[in-house]
C-alpha atoms as a PDB file:
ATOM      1  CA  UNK A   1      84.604  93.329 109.658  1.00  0.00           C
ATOM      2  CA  UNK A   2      85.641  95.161 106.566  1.00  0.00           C
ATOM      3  CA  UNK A   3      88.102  93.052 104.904  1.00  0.00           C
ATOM      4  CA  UNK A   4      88.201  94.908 101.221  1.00  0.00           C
ATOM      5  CA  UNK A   5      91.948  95.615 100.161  1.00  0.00           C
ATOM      6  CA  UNK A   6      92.517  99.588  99.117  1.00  0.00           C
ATOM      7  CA  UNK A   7      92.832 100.361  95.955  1.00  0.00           C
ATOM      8  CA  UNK A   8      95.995 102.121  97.203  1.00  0.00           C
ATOM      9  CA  UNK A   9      97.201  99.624  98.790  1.00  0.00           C
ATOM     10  CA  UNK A  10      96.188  97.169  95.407  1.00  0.00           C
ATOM     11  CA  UNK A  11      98.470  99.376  92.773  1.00  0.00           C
ATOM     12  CA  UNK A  12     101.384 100.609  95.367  1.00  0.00           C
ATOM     13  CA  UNK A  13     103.020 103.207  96.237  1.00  0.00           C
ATOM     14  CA  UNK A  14     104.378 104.289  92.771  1.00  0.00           C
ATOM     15  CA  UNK A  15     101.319 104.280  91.095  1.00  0.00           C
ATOM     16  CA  UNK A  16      98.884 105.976  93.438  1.00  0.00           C
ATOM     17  CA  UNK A  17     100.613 109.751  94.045  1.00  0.00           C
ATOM     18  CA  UNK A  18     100.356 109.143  89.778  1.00  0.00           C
ATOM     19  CA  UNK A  19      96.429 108.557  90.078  1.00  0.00           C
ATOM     20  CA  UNK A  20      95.785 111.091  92.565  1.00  0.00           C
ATOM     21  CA  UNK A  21      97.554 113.915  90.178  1.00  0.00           C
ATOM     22  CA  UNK A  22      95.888 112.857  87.324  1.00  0.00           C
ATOM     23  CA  UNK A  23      92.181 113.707  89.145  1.00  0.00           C
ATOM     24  CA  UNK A  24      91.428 117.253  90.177  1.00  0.00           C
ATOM     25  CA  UNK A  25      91.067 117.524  93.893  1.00  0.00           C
ATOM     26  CA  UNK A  26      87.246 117.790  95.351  1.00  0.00           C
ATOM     27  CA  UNK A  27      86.628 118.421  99.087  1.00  0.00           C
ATOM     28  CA  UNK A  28      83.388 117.665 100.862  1.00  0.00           C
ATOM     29  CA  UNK A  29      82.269 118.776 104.468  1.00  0.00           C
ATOM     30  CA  UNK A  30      80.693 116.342 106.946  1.00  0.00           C
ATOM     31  CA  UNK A  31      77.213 114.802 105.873  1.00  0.00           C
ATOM     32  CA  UNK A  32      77.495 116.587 102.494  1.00  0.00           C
ATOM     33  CA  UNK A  33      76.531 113.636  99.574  1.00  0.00           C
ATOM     34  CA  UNK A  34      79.355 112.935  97.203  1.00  0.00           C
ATOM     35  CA  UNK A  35      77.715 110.889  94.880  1.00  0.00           C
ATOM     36  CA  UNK A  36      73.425 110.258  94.395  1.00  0.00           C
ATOM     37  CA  UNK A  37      71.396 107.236  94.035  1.00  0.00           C
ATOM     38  CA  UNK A  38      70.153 107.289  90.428  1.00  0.00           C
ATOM     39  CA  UNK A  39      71.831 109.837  89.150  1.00  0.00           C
ATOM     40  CA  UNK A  40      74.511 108.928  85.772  1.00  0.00           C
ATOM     41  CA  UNK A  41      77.725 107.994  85.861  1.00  0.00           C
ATOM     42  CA  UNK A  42      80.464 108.731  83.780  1.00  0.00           C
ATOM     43  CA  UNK A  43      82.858 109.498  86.570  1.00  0.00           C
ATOM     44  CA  UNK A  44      84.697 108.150  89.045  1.00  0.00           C
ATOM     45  CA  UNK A  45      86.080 109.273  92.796  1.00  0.00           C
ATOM     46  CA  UNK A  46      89.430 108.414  94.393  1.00  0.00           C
ATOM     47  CA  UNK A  47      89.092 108.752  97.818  1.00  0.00           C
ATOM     48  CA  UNK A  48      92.281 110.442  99.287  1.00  0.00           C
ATOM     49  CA  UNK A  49      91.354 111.140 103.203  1.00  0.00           C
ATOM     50  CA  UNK A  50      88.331 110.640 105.245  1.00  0.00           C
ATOM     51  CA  UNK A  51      85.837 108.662 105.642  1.00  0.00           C
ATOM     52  CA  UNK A  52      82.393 107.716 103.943  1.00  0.00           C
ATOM     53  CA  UNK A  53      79.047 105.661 104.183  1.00  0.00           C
ATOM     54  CA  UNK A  54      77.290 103.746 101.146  1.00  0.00           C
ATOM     55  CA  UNK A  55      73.764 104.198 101.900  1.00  0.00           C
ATOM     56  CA  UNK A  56      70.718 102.760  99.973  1.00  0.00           C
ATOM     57  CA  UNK A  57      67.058 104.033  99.392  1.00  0.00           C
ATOM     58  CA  UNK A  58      64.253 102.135  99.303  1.00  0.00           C
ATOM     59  CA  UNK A  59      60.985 103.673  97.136  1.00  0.00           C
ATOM     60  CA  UNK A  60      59.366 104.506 100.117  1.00  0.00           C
ATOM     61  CA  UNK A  61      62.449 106.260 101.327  1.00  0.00           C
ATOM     62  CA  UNK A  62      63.892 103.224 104.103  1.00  0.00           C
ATOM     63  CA  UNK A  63      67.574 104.106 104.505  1.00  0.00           C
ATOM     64  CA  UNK A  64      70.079 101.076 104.781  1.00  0.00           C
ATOM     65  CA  UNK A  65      73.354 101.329 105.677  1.00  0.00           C
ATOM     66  CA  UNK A  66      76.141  99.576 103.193  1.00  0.00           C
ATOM     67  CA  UNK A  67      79.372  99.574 103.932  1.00  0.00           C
ATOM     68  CA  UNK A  68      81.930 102.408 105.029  1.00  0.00           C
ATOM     69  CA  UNK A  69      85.065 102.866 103.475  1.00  0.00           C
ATOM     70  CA  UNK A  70      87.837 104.938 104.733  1.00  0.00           C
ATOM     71  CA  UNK A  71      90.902 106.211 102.510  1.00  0.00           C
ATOM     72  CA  UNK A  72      92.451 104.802  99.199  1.00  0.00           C
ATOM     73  CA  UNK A  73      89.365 103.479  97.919  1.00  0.00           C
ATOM     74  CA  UNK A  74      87.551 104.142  94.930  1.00  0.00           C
ATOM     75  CA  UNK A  75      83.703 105.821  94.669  1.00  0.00           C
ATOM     76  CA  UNK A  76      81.673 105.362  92.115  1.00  0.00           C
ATOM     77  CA  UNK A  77      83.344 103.360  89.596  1.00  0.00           C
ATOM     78  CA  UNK A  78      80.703 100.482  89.177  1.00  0.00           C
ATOM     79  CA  UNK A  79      78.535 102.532  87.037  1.00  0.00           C
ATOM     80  CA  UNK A  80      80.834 103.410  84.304  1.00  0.00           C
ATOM     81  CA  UNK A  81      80.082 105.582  81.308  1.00  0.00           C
ATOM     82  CA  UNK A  82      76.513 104.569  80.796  1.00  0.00           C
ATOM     83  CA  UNK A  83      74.915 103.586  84.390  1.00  0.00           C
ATOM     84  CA  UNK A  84      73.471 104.908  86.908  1.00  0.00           C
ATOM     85  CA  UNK A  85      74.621 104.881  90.844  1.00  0.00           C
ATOM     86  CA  UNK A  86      73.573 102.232  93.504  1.00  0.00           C
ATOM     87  CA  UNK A  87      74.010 103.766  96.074  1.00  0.00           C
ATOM     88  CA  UNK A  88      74.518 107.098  97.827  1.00  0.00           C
ATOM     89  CA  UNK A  89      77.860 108.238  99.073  1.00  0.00           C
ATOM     90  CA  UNK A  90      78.185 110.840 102.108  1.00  0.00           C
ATOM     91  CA  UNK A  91      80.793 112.100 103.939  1.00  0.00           C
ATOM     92  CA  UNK A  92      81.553 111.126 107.624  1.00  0.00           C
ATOM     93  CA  UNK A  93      84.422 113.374 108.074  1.00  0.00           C
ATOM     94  CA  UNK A  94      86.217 116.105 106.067  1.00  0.00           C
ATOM     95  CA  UNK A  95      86.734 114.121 102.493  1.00  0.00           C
ATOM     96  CA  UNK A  96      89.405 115.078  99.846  1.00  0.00           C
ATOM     97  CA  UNK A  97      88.773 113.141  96.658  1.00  0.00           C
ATOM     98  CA  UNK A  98      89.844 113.369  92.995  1.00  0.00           C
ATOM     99  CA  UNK A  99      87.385 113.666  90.152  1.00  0.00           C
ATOM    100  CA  UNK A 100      87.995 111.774  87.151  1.00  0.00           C
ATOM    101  CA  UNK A 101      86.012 111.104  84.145  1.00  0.00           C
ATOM    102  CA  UNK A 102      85.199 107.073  83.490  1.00  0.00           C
ATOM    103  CA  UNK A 103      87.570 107.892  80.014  1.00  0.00           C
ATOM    104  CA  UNK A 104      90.459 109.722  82.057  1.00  0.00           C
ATOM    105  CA  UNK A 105      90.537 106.947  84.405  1.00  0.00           C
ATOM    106  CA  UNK A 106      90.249 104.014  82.187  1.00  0.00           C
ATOM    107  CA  UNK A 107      93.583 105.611  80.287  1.00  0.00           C
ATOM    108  CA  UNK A 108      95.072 105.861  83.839  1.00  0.00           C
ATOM    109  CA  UNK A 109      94.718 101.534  84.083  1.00  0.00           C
ATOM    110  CA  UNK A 110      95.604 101.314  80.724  1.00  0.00           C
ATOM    111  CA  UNK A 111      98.950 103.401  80.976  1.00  0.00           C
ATOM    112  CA  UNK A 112      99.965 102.186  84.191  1.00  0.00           C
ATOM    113  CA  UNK A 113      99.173  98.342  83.512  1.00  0.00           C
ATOM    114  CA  UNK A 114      96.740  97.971  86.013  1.00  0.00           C
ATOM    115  CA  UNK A 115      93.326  97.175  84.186  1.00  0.00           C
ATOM    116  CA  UNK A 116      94.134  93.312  85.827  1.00  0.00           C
ATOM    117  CA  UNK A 117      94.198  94.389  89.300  1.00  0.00           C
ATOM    118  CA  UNK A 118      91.272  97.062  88.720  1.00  0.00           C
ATOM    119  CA  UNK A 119      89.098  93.848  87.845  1.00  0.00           C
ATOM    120  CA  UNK A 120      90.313  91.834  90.960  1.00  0.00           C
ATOM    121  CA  UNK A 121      89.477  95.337  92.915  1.00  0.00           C
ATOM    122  CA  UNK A 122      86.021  95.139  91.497  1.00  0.00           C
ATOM    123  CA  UNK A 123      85.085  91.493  92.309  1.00  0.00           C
ATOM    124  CA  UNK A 124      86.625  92.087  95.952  1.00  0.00           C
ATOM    125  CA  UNK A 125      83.713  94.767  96.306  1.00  0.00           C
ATOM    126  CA  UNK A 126      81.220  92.071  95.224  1.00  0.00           C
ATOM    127  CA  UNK A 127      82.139  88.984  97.161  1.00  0.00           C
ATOM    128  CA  UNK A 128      82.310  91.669 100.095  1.00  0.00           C
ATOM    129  CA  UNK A 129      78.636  93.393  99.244  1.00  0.00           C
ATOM    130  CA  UNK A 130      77.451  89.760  99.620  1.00  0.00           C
ATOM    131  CA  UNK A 131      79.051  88.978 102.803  1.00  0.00           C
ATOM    132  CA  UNK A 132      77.775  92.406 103.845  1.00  0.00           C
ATOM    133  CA  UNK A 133      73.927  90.876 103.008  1.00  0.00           C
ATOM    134  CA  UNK A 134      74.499  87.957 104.334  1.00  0.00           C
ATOM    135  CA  UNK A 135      75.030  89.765 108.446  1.00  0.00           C
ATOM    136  CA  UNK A 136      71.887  91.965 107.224  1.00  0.00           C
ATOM    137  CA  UNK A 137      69.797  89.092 107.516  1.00  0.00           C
ATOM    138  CA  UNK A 138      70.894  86.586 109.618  1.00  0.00           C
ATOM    139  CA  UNK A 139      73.901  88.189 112.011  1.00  0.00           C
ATOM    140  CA  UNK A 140      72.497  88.821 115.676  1.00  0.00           C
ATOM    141  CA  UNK A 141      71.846  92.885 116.402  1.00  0.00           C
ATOM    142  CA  UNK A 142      75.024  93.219 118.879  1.00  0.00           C
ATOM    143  CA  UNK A 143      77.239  91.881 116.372  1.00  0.00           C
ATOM    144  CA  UNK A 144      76.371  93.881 113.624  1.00  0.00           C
ATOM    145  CA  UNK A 145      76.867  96.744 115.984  1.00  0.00           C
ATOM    146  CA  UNK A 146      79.884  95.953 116.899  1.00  0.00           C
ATOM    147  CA  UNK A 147      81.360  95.500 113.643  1.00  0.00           C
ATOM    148  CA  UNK A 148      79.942  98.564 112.044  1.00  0.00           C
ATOM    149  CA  UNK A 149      81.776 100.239 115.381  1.00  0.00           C
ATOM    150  CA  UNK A 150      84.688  98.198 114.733  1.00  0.00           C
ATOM    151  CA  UNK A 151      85.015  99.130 110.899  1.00  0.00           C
ATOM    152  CA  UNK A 152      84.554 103.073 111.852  1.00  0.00           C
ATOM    153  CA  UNK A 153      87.315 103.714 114.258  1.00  0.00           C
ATOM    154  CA  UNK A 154      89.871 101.492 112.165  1.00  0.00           C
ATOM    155  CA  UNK A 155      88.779 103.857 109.172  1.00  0.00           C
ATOM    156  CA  UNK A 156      89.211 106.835 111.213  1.00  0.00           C
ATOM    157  CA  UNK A 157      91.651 109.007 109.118  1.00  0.00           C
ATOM    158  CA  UNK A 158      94.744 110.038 110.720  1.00  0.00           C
ATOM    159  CA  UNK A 159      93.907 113.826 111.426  1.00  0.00           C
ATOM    160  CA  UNK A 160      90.837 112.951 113.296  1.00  0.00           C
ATOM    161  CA  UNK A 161      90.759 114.858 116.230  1.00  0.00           C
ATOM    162  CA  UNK A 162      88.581 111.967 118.345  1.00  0.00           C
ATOM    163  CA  UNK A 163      89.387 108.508 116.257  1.00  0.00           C
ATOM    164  CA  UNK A 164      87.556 106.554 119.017  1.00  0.00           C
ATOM    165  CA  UNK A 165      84.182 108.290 118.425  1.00  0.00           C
ATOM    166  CA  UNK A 166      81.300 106.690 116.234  1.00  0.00           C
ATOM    167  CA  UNK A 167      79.863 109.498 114.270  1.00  0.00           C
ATOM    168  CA  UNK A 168      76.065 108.206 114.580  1.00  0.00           C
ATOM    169  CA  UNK A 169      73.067 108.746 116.654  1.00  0.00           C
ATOM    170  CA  UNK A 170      71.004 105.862 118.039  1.00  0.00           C
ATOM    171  CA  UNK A 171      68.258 106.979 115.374  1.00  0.00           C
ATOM    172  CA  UNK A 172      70.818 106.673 112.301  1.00  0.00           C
ATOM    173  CA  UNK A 173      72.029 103.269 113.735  1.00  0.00           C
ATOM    174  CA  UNK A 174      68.809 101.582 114.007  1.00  0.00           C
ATOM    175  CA  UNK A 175      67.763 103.695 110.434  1.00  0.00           C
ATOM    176  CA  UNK A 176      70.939 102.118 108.740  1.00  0.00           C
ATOM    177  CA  UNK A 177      71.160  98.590 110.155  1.00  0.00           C
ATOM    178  CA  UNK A 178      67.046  98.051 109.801  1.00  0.00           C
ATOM    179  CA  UNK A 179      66.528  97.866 113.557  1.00  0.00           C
ATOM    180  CA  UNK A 180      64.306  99.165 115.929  1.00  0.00           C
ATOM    181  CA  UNK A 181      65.141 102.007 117.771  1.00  0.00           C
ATOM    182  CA  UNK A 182      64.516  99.906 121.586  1.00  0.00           C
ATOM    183  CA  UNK A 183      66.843  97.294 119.542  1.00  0.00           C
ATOM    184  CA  UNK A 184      70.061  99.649 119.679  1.00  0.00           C
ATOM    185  CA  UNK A 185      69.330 100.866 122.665  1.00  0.00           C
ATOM    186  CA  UNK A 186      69.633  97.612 124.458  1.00  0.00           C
ATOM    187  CA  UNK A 187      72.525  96.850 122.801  1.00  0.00           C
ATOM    188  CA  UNK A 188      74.352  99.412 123.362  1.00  0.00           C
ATOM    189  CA  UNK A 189      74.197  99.227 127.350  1.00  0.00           C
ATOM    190  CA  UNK A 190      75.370  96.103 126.865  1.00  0.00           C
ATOM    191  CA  UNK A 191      78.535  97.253 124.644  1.00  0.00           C
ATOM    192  CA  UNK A 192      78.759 100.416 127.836  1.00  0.00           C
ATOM    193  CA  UNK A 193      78.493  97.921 130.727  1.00  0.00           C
ATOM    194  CA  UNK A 194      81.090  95.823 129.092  1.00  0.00           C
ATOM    195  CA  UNK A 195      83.868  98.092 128.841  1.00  0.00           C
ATOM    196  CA  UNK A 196      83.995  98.351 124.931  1.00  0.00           C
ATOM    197  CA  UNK A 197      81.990 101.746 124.772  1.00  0.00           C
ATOM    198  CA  UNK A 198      82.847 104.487 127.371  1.00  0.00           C
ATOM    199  CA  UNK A 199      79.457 105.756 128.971  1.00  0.00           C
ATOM    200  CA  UNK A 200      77.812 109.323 128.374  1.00  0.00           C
ATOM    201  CA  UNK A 201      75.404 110.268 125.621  1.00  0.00           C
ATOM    202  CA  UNK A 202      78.243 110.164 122.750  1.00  0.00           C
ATOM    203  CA  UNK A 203      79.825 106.700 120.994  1.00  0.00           C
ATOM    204  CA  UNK A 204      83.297 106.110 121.859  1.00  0.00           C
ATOM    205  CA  UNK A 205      85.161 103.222 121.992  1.00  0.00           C
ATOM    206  CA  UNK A 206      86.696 102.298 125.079  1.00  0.00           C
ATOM    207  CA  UNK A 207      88.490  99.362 124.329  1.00  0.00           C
ATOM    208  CA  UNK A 208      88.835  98.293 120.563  1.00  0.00           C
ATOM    209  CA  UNK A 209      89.858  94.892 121.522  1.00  0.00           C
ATOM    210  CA  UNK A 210      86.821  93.694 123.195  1.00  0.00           C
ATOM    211  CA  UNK A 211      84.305  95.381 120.263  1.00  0.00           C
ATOM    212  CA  UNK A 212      86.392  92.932 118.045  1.00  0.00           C
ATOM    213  CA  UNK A 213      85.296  90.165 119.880  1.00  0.00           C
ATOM    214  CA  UNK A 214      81.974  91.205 120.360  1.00  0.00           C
ATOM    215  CA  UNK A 215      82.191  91.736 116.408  1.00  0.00           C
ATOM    216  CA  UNK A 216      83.106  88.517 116.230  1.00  0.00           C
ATOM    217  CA  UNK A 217      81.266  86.115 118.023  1.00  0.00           C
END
């Protein structure tokens, strides 16, 4: 399960309301793409409220799922000035971000002292990107499930108005975790007949407890 500190939560409470004001404020609707595979960078977002999915493209247009993030985290940053962007970044819920150019926010770490735990922020997204690969390939299909379940209500931002609800169809799951569609399917009954999803055509957890152990076994 997601395990990557906030960038909030990294700098404190003094230094984010500071980071936030120095960005100007950006608000995206559900499904609406904040940031593009390919395109430059030269910017970066801070992620104020909601939350989002890192999605990938292959050439012949395969979709696979990343990593969501919720909150406090940053979007964007690993291209800099001169790259271009991994991955694409779309909205799950209503977002609020700040836009800031790569030079407005590098004299942001600067200022504040913070270009130390900015680095320690970035290699937490690595060691975390490889963890993420390494349940890709070898993690059984109910567990990766369950985790991606797991990680998505415990991002659910506070003004949600259902926080237990997955905001996926069966097609996106099996699209974003590389499984067949009969795949999530079966797994899924098994998540409903357990008591960790409620039944009915929508995903809601029933009991967050038991998806954590079904994340974790």
């Amino acid at each position: 399960m997601i395990s990557l500190q906030t960038f909030q939560d990294l700098i404190g409470p003094a230094a984010w309301p500071r980071l936030l004001a120095a960005g100007t404020l950006r608000s995206f609707q559900p499904g609406q793409n904040i940031l593009h595979q390919g395109d430059p960078g030269g910017f970066v977002f801070v992620l104020e409220s909601g939350r989002v999915k890192l999605l990938a493209y292959a050439e012949d247009g395969a979709q696979l799922l990343l990593t969501v993030r919720g909150g406090g985290q940053l979007l964007g940053e690993l291209a800099g000035a001169d790259g271009r962007r991994t991955a694409t970044v779309q909205a799950m819920d209503l977002c609020t971000a700040r836009y800031l150019t790569i030079q407005q926010f590098e004299q942001f770490l600067a200022k504040h002292g913070l270009s130390t735990l900015y680095s320690r922020y970035v290699t937490s997204k690595f060691d975390q990107a490889v963890t993420r690969q390494v349940d890709l390939a070898h993690r059984p299909a109910l567990r990766r499930i369950a985790r991606l379940f797991h990680d998505v209500v415990r991002l659910a931002p506070k003004t949600a108005s259902d926080p237990m609800r997955v905001p996926f169809t069966q097609e996106e799951l099996a699209a974003s975790l590389g499984l067949a569609r009969s795949t999530v399917a079966e797994q899924l009954g098994v998540l409903r007949r357990s008591g960790a999803l409620a039944s009915g055509r929508q995903l809601v957890v029933a009991d967050l407890e038991l998806l954590a152990d079904f994340a974790a076994a």
